[in-house]
C-alpha atoms as a PDB file:
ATOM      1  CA  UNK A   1     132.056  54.155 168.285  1.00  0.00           C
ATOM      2  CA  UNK A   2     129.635  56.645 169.448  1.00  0.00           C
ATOM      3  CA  UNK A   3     131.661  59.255 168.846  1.00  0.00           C
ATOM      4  CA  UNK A   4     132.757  58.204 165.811  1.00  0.00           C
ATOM      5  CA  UNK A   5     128.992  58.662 165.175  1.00  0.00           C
ATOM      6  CA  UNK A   6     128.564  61.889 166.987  1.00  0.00           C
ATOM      7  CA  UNK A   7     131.587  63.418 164.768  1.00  0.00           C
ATOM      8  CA  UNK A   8     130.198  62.465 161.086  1.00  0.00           C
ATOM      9  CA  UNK A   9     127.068  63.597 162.342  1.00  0.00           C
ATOM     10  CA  UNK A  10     128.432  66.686 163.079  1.00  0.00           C
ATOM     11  CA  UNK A  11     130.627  66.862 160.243  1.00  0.00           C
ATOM     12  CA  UNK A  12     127.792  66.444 157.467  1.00  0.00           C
ATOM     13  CA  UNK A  13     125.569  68.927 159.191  1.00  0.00           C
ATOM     14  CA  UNK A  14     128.415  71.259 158.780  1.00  0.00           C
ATOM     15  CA  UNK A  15     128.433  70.475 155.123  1.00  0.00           C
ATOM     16  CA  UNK A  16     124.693  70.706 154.625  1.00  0.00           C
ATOM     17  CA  UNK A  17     125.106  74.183 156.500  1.00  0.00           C
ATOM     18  CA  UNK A  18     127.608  75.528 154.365  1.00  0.00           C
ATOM     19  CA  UNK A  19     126.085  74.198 150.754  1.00  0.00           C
ATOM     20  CA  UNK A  20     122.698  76.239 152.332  1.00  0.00           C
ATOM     21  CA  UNK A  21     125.200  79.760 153.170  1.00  0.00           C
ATOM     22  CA  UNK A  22     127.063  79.864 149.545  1.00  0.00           C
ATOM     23  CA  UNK A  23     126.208  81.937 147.120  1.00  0.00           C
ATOM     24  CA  UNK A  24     125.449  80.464 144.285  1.00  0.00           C
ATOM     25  CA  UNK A  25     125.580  81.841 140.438  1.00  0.00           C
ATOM     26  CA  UNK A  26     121.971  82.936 139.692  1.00  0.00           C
ATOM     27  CA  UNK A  27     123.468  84.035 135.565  1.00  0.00           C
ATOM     28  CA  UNK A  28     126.041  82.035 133.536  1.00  0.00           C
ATOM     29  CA  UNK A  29     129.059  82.849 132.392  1.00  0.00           C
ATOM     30  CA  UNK A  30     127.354  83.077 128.970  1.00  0.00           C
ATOM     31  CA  UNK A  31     124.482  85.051 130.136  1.00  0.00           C
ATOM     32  CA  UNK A  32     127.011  87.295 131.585  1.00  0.00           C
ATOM     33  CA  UNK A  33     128.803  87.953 128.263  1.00  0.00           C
ATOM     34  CA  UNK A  34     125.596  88.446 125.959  1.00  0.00           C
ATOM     35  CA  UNK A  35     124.450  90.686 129.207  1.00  0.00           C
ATOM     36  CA  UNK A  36     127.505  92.812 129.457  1.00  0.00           C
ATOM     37  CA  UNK A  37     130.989  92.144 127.265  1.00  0.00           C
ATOM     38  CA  UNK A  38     129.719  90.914 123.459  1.00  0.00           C
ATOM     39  CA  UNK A  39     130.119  93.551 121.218  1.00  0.00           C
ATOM     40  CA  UNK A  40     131.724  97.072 120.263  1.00  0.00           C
ATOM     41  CA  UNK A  41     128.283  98.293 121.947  1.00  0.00           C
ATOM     42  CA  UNK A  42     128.625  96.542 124.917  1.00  0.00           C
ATOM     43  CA  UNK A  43     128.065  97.449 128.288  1.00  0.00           C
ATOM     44  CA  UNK A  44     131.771  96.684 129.262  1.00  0.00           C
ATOM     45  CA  UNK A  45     132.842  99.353 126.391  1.00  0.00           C
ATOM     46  CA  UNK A  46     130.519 101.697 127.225  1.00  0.00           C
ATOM     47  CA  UNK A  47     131.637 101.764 130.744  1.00  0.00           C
ATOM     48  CA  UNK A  48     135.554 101.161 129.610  1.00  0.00           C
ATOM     49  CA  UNK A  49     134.552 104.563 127.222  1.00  0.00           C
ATOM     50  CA  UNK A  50     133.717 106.315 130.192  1.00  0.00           C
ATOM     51  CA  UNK A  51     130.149 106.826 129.773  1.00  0.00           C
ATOM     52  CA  UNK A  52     128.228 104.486 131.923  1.00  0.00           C
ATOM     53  CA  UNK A  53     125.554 105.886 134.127  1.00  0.00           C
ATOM     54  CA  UNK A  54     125.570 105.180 137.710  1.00  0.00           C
ATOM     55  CA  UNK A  55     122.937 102.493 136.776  1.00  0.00           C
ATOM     56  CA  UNK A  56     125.326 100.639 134.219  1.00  0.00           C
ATOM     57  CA  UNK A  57     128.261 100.700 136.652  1.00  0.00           C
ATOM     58  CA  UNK A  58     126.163  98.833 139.079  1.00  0.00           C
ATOM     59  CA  UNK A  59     125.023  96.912 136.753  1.00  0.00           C
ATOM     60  CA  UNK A  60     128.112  95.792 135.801  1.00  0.00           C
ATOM     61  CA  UNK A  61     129.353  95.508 139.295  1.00  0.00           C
ATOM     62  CA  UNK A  62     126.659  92.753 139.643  1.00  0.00           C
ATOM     63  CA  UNK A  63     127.669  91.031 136.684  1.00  0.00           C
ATOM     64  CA  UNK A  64     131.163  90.792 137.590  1.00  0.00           C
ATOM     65  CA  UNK A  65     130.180  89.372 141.013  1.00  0.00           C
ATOM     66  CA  UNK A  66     127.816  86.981 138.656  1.00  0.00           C
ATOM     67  CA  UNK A  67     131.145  85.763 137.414  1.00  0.00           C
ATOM     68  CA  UNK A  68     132.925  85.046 140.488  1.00  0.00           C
ATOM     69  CA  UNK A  69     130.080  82.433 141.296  1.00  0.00           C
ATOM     70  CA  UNK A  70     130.705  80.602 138.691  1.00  0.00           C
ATOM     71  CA  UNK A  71     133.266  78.118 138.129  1.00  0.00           C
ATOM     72  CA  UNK A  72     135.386  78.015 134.251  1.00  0.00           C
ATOM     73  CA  UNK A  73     134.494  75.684 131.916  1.00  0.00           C
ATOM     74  CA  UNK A  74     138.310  74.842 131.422  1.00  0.00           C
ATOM     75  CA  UNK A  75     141.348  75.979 133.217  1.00  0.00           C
ATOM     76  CA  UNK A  76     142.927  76.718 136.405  1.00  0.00           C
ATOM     77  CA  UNK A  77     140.229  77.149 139.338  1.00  0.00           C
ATOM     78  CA  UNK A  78     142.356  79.433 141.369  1.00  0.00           C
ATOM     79  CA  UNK A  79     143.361  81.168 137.875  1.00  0.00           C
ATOM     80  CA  UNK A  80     139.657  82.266 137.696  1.00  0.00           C
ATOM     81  CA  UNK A  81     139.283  83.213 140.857  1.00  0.00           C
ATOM     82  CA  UNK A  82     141.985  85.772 140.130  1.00  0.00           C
ATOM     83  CA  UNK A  83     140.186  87.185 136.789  1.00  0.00           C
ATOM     84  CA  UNK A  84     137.180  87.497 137.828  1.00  0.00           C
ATOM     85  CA  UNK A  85     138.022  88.516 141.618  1.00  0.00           C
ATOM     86  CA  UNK A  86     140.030  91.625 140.182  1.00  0.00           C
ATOM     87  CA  UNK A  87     137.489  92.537 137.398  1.00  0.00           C
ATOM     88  CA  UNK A  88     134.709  92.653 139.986  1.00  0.00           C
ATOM     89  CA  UNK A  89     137.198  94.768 142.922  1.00  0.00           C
ATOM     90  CA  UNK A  90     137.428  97.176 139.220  1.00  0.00           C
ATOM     91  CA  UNK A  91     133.457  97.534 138.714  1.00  0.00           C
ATOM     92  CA  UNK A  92     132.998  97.985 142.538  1.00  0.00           C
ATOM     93  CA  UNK A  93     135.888 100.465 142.274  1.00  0.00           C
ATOM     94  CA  UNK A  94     134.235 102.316 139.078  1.00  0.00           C
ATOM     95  CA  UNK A  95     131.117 102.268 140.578  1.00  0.00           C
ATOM     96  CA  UNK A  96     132.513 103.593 143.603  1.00  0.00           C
ATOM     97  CA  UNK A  97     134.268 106.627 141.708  1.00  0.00           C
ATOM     98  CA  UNK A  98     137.550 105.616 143.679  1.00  0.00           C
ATOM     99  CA  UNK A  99     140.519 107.389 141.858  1.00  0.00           C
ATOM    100  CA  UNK A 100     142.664 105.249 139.624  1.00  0.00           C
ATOM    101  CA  UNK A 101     139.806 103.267 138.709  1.00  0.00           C
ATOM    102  CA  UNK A 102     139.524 103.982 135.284  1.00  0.00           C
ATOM    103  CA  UNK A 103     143.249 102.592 134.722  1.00  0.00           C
ATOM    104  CA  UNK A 104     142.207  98.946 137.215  1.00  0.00           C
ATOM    105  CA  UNK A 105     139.085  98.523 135.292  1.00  0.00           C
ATOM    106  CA  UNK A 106     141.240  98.617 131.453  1.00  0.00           C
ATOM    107  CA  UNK A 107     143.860  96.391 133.535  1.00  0.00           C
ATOM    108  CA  UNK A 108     140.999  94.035 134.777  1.00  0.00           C
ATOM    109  CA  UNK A 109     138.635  93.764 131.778  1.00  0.00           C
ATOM    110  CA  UNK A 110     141.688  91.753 129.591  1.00  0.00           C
ATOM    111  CA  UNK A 111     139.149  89.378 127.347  1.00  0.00           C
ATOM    112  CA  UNK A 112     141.732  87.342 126.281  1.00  0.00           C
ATOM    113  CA  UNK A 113     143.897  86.847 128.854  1.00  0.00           C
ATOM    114  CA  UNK A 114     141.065  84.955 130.847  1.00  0.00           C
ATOM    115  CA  UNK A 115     139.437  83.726 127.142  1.00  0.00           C
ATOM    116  CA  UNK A 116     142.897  81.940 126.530  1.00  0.00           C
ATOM    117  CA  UNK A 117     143.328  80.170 129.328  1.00  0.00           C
ATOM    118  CA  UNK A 118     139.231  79.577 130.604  1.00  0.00           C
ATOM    119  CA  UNK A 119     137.010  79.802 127.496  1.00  0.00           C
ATOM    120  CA  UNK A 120     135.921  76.083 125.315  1.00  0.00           C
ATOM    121  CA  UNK A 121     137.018  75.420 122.124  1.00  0.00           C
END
């Protein structure tokens, strides 16, 4: 019995240390959008244009990661994951200047594809 005892103990501390360690969304997915993807004057066309600054790419960067925090309002869990997993590796990459990342980013940034399948009626 005691260790019974001794090994939920240790099991919900576990827990209680790994709610403390994960990050956690500080934006919405909404704030996101109105932040960086609403609009033909966007920051997600302005950087899919080519033209960000250094400062937009990182800002975009963070808003990407913003979405991978935060879990879809309908749909597939691990379905997100994958969206938003390979649109943020594309910012990173943009920001980054890596070559090819022009093409991952216009791959990545597919509204619809994750709007179908993620966004509420």
């Amino acid at each position: 019995m005691k260790h019974l005892v001794n090994t939920t103990l240790a099991a919900a501390i576990l827990a209680l240390v790994g709610c403390a360690t994960s990050p956690k969304a500080s934006k919405t997915i909404e704030q996101v959008m109105e932040e960086g993807f609403e609009g033909k004057q966007s920051l997600c066309a302005k950087v899919s244009k080519g033209e960000g600054s250094a400062k937009d790419l990182e800002t975009m960067v963070g808003l990407t990661y913003q979405l991978t925090l935060n879990t879809p309002p309908r749909g597939d869990l691990q379905s997100w994951t994958e969206k938003t997993t390979a649109l943020h590796a594309a910012a990173k990459a943009l920001a980054a200047g890596n070559p090819g990342a022009a093409d991952q980013w216009k791959s990545a940034v597919n509204c619809k594809a994750c709007h179908s399948v993620h966004k509420p009626n």
